[in-house]
Each structure stands twice: as C-alpha cells, then as structure tokens.
C-alpha atoms as a PDB file:
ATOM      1  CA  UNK A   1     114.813  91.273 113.027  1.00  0.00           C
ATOM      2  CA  UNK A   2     112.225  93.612 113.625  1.00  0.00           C
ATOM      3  CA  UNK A   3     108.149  92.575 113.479  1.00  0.00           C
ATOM      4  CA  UNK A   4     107.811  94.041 110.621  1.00  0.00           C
ATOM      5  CA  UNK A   5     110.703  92.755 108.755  1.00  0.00           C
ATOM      6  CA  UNK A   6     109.575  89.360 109.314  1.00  0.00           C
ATOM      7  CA  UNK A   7     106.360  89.817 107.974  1.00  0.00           C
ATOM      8  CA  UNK A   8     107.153  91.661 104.988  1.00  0.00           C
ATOM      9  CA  UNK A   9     110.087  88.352 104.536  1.00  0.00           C
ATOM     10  CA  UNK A  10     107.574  85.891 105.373  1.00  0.00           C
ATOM     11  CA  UNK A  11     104.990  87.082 102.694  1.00  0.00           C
ATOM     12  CA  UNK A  12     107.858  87.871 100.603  1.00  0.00           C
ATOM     13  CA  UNK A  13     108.186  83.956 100.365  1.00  0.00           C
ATOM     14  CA  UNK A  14     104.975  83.018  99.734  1.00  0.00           C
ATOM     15  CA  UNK A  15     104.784  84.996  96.275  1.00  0.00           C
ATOM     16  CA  UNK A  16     101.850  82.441  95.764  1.00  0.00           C
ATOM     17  CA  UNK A  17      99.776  84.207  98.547  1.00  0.00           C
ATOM     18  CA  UNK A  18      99.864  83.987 101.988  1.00  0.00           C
ATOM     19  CA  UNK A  19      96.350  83.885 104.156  1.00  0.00           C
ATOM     20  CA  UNK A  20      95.632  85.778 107.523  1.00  0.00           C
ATOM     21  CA  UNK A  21      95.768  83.371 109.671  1.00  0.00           C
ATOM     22  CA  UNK A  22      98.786  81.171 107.953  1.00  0.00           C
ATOM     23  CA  UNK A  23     100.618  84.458 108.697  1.00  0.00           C
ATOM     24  CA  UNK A  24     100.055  84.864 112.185  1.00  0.00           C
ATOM     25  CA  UNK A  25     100.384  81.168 112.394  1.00  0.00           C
ATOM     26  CA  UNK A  26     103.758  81.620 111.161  1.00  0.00           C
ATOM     27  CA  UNK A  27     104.927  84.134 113.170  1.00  0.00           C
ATOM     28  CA  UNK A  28     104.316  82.686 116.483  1.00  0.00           C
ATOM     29  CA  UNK A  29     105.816  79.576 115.280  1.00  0.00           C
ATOM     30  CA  UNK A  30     109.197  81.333 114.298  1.00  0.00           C
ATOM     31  CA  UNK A  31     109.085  84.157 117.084  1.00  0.00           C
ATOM     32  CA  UNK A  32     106.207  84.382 119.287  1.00  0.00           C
ATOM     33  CA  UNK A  33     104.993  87.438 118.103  1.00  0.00           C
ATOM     34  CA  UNK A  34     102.342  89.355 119.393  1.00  0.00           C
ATOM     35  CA  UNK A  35      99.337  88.590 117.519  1.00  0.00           C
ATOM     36  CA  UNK A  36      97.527  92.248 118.082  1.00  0.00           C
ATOM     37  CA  UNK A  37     100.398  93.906 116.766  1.00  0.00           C
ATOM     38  CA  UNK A  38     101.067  91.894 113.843  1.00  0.00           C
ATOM     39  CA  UNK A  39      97.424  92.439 113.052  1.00  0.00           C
ATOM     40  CA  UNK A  40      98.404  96.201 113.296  1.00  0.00           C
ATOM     41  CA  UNK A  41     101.407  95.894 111.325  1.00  0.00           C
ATOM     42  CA  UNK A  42      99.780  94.107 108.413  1.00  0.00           C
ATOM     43  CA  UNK A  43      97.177  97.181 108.156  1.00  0.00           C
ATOM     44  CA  UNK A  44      99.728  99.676 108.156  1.00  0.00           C
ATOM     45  CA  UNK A  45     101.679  97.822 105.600  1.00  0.00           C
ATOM     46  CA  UNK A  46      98.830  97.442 103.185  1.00  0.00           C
ATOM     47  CA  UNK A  47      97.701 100.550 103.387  1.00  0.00           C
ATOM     48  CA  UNK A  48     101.326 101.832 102.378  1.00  0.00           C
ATOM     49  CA  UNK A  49     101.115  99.031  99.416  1.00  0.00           C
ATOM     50  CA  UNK A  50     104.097  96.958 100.764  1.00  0.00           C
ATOM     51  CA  UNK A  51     102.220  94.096 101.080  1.00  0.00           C
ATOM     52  CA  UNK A  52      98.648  94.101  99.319  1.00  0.00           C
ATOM     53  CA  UNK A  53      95.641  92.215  99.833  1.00  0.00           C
ATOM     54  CA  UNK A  54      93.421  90.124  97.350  1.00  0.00           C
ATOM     55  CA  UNK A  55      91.104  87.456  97.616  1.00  0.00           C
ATOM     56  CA  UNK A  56      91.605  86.934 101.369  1.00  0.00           C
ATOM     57  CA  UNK A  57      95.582  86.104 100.151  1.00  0.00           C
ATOM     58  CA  UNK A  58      98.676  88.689 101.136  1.00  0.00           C
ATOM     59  CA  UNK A  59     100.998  89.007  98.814  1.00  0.00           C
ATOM     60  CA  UNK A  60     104.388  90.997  98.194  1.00  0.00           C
ATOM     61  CA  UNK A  61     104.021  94.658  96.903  1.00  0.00           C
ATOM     62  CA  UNK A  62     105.505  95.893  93.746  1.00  0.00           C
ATOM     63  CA  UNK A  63     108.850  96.196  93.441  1.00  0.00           C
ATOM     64  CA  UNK A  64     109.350  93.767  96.486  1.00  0.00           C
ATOM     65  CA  UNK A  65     112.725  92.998  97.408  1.00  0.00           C
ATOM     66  CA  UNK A  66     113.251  91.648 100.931  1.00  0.00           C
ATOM     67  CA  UNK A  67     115.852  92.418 103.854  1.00  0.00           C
ATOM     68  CA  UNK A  68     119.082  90.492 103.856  1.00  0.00           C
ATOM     69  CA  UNK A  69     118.963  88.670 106.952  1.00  0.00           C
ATOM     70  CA  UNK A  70     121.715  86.012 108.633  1.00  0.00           C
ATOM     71  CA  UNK A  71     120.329  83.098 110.247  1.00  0.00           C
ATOM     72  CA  UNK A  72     123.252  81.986 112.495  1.00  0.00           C
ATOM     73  CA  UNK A  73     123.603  77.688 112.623  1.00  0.00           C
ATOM     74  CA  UNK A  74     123.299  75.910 115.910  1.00  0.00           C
ATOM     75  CA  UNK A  75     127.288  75.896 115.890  1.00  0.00           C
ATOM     76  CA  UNK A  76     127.690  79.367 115.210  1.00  0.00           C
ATOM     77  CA  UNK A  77     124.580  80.227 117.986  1.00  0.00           C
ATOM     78  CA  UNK A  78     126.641  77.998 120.705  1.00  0.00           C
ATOM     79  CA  UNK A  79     129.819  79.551 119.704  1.00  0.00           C
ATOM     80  CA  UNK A  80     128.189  83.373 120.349  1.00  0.00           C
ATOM     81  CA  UNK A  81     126.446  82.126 123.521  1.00  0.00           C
ATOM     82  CA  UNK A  82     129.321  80.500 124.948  1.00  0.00           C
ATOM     83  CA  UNK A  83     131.613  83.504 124.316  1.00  0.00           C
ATOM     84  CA  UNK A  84     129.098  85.989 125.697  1.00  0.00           C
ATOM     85  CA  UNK A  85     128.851  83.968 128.847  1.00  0.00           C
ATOM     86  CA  UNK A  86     132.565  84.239 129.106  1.00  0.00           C
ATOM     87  CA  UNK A  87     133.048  88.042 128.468  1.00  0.00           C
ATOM     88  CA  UNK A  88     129.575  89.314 129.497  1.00  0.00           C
ATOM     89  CA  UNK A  89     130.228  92.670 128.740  1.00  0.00           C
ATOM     90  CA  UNK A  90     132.156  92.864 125.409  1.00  0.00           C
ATOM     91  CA  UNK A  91     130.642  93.668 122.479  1.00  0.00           C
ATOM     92  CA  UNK A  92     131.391  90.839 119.818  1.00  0.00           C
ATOM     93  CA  UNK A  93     129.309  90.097 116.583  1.00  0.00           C
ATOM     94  CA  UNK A  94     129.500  86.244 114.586  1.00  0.00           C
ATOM     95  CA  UNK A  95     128.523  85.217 111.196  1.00  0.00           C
ATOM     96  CA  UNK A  96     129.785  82.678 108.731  1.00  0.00           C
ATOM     97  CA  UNK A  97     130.586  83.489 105.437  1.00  0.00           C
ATOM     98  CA  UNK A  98     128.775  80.625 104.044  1.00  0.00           C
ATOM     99  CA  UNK A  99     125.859  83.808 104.470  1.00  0.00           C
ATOM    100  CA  UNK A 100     127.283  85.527 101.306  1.00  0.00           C
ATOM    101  CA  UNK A 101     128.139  82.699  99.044  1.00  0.00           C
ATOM    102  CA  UNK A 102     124.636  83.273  96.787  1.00  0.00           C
ATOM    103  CA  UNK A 103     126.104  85.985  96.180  1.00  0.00           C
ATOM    104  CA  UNK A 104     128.840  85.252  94.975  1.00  0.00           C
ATOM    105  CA  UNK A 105     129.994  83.533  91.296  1.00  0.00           C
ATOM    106  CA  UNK A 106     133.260  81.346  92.522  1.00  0.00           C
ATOM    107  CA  UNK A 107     132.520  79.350  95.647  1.00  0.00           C
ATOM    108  CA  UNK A 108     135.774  79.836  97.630  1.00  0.00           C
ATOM    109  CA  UNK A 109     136.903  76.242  99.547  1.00  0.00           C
ATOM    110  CA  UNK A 110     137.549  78.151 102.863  1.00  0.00           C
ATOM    111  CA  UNK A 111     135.154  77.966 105.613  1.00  0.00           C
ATOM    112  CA  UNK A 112     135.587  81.428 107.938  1.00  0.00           C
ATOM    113  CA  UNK A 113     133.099  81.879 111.060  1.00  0.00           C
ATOM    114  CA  UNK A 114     134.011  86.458 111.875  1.00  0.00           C
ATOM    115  CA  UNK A 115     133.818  87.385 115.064  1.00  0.00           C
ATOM    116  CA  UNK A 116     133.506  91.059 115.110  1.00  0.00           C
ATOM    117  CA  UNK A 117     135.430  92.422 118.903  1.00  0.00           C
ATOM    118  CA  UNK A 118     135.939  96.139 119.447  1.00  0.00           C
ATOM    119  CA  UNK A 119     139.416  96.698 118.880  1.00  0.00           C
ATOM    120  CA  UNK A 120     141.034  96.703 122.329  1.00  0.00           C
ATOM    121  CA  UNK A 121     138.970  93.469 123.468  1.00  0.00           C
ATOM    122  CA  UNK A 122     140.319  91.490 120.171  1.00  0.00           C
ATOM    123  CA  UNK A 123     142.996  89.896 121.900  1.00  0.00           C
ATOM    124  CA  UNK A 124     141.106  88.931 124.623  1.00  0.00           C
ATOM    125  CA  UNK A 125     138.523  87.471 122.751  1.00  0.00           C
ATOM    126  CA  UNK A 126     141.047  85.312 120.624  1.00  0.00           C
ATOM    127  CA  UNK A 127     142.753  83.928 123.896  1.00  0.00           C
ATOM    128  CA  UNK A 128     138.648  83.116 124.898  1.00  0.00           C
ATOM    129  CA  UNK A 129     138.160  81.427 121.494  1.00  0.00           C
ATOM    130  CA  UNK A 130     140.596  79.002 121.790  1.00  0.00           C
ATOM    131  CA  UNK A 131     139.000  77.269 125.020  1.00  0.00           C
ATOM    132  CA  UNK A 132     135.763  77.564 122.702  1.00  0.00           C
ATOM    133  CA  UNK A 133     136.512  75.680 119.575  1.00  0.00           C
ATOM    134  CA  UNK A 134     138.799  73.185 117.768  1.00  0.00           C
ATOM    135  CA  UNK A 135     138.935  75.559 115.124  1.00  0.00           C
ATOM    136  CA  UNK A 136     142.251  77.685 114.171  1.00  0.00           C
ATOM    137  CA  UNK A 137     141.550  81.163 115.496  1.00  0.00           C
ATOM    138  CA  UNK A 138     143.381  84.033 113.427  1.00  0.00           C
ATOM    139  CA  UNK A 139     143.218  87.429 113.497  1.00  0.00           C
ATOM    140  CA  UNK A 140     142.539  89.481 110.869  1.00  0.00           C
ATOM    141  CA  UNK A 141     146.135  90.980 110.555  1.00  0.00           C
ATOM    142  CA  UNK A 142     147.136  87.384 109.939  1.00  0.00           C
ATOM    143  CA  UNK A 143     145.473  87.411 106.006  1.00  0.00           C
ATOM    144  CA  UNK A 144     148.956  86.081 104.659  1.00  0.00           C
ATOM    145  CA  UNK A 145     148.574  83.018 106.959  1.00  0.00           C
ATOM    146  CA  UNK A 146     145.127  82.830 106.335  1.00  0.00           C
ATOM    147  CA  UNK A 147     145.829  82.370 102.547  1.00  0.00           C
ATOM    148  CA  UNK A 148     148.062  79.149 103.327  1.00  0.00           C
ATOM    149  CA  UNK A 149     145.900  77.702 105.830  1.00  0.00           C
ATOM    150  CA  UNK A 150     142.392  77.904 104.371  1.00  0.00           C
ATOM    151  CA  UNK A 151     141.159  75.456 102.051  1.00  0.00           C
ATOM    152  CA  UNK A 152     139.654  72.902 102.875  1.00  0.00           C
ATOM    153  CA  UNK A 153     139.632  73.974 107.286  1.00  0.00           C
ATOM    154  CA  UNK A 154     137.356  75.543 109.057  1.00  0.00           C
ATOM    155  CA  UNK A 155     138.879  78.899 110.685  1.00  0.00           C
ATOM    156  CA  UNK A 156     137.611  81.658 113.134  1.00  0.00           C
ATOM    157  CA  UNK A 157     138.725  85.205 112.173  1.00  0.00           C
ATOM    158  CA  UNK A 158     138.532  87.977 114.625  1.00  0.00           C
ATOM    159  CA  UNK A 159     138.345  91.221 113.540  1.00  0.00           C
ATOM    160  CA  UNK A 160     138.073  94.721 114.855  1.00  0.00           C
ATOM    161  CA  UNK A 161     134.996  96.355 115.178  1.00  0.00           C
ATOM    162  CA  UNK A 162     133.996  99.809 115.066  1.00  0.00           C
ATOM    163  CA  UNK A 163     131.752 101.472 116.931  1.00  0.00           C
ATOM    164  CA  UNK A 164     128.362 101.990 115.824  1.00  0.00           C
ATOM    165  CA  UNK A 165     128.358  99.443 112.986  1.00  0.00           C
ATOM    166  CA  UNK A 166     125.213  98.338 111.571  1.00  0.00           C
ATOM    167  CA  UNK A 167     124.538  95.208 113.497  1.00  0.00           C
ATOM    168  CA  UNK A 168     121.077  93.469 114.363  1.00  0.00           C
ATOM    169  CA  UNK A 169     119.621  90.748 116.443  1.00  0.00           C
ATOM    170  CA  UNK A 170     118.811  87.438 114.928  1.00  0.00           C
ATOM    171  CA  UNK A 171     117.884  84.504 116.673  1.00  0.00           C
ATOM    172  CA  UNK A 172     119.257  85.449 119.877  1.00  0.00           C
ATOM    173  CA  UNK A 173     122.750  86.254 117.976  1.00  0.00           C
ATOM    174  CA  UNK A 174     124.195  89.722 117.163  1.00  0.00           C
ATOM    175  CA  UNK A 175     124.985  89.290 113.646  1.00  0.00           C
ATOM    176  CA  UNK A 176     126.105  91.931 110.797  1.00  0.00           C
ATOM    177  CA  UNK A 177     123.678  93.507 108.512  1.00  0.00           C
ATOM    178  CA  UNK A 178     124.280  93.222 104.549  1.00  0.00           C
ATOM    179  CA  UNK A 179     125.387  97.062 104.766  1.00  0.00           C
ATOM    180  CA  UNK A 180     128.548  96.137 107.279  1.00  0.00           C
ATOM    181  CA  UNK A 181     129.120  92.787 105.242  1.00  0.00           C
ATOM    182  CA  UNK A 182     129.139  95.129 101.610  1.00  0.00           C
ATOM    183  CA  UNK A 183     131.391  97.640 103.478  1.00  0.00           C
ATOM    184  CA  UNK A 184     133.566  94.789 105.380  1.00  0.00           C
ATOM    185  CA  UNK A 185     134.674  92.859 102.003  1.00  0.00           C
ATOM    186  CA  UNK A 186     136.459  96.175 100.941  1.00  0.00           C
ATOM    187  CA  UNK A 187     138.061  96.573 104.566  1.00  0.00           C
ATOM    188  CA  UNK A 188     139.157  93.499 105.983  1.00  0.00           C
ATOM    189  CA  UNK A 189     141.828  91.320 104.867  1.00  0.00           C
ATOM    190  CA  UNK A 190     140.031  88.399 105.675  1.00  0.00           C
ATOM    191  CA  UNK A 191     137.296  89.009 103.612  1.00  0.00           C
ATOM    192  CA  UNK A 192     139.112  90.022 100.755  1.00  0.00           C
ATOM    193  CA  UNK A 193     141.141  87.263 100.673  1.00  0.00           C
ATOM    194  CA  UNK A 194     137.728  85.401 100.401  1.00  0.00           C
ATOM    195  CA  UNK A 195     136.040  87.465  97.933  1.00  0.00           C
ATOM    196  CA  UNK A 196     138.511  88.618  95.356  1.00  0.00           C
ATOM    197  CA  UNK A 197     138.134  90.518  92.756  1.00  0.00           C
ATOM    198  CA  UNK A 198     134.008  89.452  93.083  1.00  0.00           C
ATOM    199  CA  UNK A 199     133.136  92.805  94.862  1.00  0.00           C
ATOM    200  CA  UNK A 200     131.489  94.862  91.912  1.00  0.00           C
ATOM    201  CA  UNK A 201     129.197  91.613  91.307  1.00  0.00           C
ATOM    202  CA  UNK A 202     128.715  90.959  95.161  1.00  0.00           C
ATOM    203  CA  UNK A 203     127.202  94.697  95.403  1.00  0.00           C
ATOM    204  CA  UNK A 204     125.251  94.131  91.599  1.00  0.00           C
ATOM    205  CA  UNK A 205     123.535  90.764  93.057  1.00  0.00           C
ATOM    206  CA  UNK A 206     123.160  92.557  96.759  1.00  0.00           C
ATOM    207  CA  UNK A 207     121.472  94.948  95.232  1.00  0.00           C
ATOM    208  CA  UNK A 208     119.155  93.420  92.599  1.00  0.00           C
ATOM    209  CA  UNK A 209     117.760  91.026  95.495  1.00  0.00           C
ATOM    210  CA  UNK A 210     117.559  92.432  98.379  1.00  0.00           C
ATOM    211  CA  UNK A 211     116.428  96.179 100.180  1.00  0.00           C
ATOM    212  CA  UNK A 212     119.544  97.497 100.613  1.00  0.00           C
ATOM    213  CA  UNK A 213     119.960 100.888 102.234  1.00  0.00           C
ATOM    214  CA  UNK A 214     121.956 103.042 100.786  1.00  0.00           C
ATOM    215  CA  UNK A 215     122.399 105.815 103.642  1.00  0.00           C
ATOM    216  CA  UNK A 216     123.267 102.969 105.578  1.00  0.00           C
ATOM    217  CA  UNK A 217     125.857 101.599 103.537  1.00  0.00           C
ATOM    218  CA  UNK A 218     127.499 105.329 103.340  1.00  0.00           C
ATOM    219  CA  UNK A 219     127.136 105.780 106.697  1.00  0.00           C
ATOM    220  CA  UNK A 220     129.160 102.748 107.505  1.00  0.00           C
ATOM    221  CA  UNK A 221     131.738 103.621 104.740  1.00  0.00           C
ATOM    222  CA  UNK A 222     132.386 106.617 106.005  1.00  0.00           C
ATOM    223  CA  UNK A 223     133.788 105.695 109.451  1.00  0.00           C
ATOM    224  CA  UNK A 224     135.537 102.812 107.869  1.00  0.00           C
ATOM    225  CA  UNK A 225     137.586 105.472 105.370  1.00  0.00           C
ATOM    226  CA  UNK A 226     135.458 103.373 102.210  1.00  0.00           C
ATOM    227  CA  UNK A 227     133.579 106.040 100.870  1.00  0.00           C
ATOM    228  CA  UNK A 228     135.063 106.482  97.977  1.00  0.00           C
ATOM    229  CA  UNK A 229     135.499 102.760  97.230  1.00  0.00           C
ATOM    230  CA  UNK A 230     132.060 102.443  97.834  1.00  0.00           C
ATOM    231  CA  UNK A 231     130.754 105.181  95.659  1.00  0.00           C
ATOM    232  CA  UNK A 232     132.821 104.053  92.884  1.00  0.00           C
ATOM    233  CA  UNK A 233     131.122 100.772  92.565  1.00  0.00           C
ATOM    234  CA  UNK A 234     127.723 102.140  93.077  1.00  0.00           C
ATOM    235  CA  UNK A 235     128.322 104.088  90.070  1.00  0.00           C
ATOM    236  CA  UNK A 236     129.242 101.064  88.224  1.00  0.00           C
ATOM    237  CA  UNK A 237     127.013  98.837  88.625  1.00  0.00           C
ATOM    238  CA  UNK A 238     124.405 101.686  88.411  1.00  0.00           C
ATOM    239  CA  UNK A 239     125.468 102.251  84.424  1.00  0.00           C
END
C-alpha cells in the first residue's frame, strides 16, 4: 500500500476527524512512514480536496470511498514467508477468501487460502505446500473435488497466474488487488465454486464501497479472455 493510500484509508476511518499529529502518529505506528513526506502528501491531497481540512481536524473528501486493501493474518503471512524462502525466485501471490465475505450475501462454510503461481511453477509450488501446511492443497483444476471436500476444512488452492496481474504489497505479503479478485471470481473454478451465482452483487457492493478502477479491472479482463463478462455486469449494475 502506497503512502498515500494509507493516509487517505486512515482518515477515511476517522469520518469523525482526524488531527495532524494523530495522523502522523498513526502512520509510524502502522508503517514507519516518513514523517516529511506524509506532511507533503497531506498538502497535496487537500489541495486536490481528497481529504479537507477544518478546525485543525482532516477529514474524508466528498464522495470518499477508500481502496480495497487485504490485510493477510499471521497464518497466511507465515505461510507466504515460508514459501518464498523455499522458492526464492517464483512469483506466488496469497490471500484468504475470508477478504471478500463483506461482500458477499451467503457466507459460504469453506475456508480457501489462493496461492496465485505462474503457470509452469504451479506444480512445484503444490509439492512445496505440502511440507508447509496441514491443510489439503488442491489445484484449481480440481473444483469438482473441491466441491466435496470443502465445508467445514480449511483448503489451499493454487492457481495459475498471469503475468502482469494487478497485485500489491501489504504487510510484507504480495496479495491481489480487488480488480484481480472481481476478475478472478469469473475465471477460476475455485472461486466460483465459492461465490455462485453472487457475482453481479459482489461487483454492485465492490463498487458502492470502495475506489475501484475501472481501467484496471478491463485491463485485467482482457488478458484473462473476461471482457465481455465483465462489461456485461458493469452495465447491470450501472442501470
């Protein structure tokens, strides 16, 4: 998450008001942030009126609507750490889909942690993940196993992923950005299995709540063939 993401999420919590120094306080507790350039950011952010200024307080700007961010667990955290130190140079993301569930109106009884591999490292990383964790390890071609072994255990999916999706940094952990996620539960078995027939109100409550960005979100559909899939809901829950 970038510095100014976590500001404009940190007042974005605080729709009370948020003072100065709270703020800064704040930020090096979470991240250690510079405190010059937060002072920097702040300015710039006023000025641009996403964030205003009143009475000494900061609060949201109009219209606020903050980033979708994942905040991996401790479990999932060790999990990525333990399977970077074991293929140092693979590219792998991890989230859990507990991450989605707000937005979602049935809570599914299946607990999935998705690792995201490029696609010739996925059965590598599978054959790592089993020294890892007590968890059953699937792949994502597996969704018809998936579906009898889910409720109620807790299950690590691997899936395939594609170059250049949107991914970020949080917490030390390469997670997936609500763009991939939005994209993903129309591509992946897995995730379908999980989600349904929820997808139309997934996207409506992704995008009443949160900054989502639409050229990413195309972007991404695009090189997963989910364009038109995309675009489709868009329009409906655009009517």
């Amino acid at each position: 998450m970038t510095l100014t993401d976590r500001i404009i999420l940190t007042i974005g919590t605080h729709p009370e008001g948020l003072a100065t120094s709270d703020l800064m306080a704040l930020l090096q507790e979470e991240s250690h942030f510079p405190e010059s350039s937060s002072f920097t950011i702040v300015s710039r952010l006023i000025r641009e009126g996403r964030i205003r200024k009143d009475r000494h307080l900061l609060y949201p700007g109009s219209g606020f609507k903050p980033v979708f961010h994942i905040i991996p667990d401790e479990k999932t955290r060790k999990l990525f750490t333990d399977l970077k130190a074991a293929l140092p140079f693979t590219r792998i993301s991890i989230w859990h889909t507990d991450a989605i569930l707000p937005l979602m109106h049935d809570i599914p009884n299946i607990q999935l942690t998705i690792v995201g591999a490029e696609r010739l490292a996925a059965s590598t990383v599978t054959d790592t993940l089993e020294n890892l964790t007590d968890s059953l390890i699937l792949q994502d071609s597996e969704n018809s196993l998936l579906l009898r072994l889910a409720a109620g255990r807790e299950l690590v999916v691997v899936t395939p992923q594609v170059s250049q999706a949107p991914i970020e940094i949080s917490e030390g952990v390469t997670v997936p950005s609500l763009e991939k996620i939005l994209v993903d539960i129309l591509s992946d078995n897995f995730l379908y299995a999980l989600t349904g027939s929820e997808a139309y109100s997934i996207y409506a409550a992704a995008f009443d709540r949160y900054a989502v960005s639409r050229k990413t979100l195309l972007r991404y559909a695009g090189r997963r063939n989910r364009t038109e899939a995309v675009n489709t809901i868009l329009k409906e829950i655009e009517k």
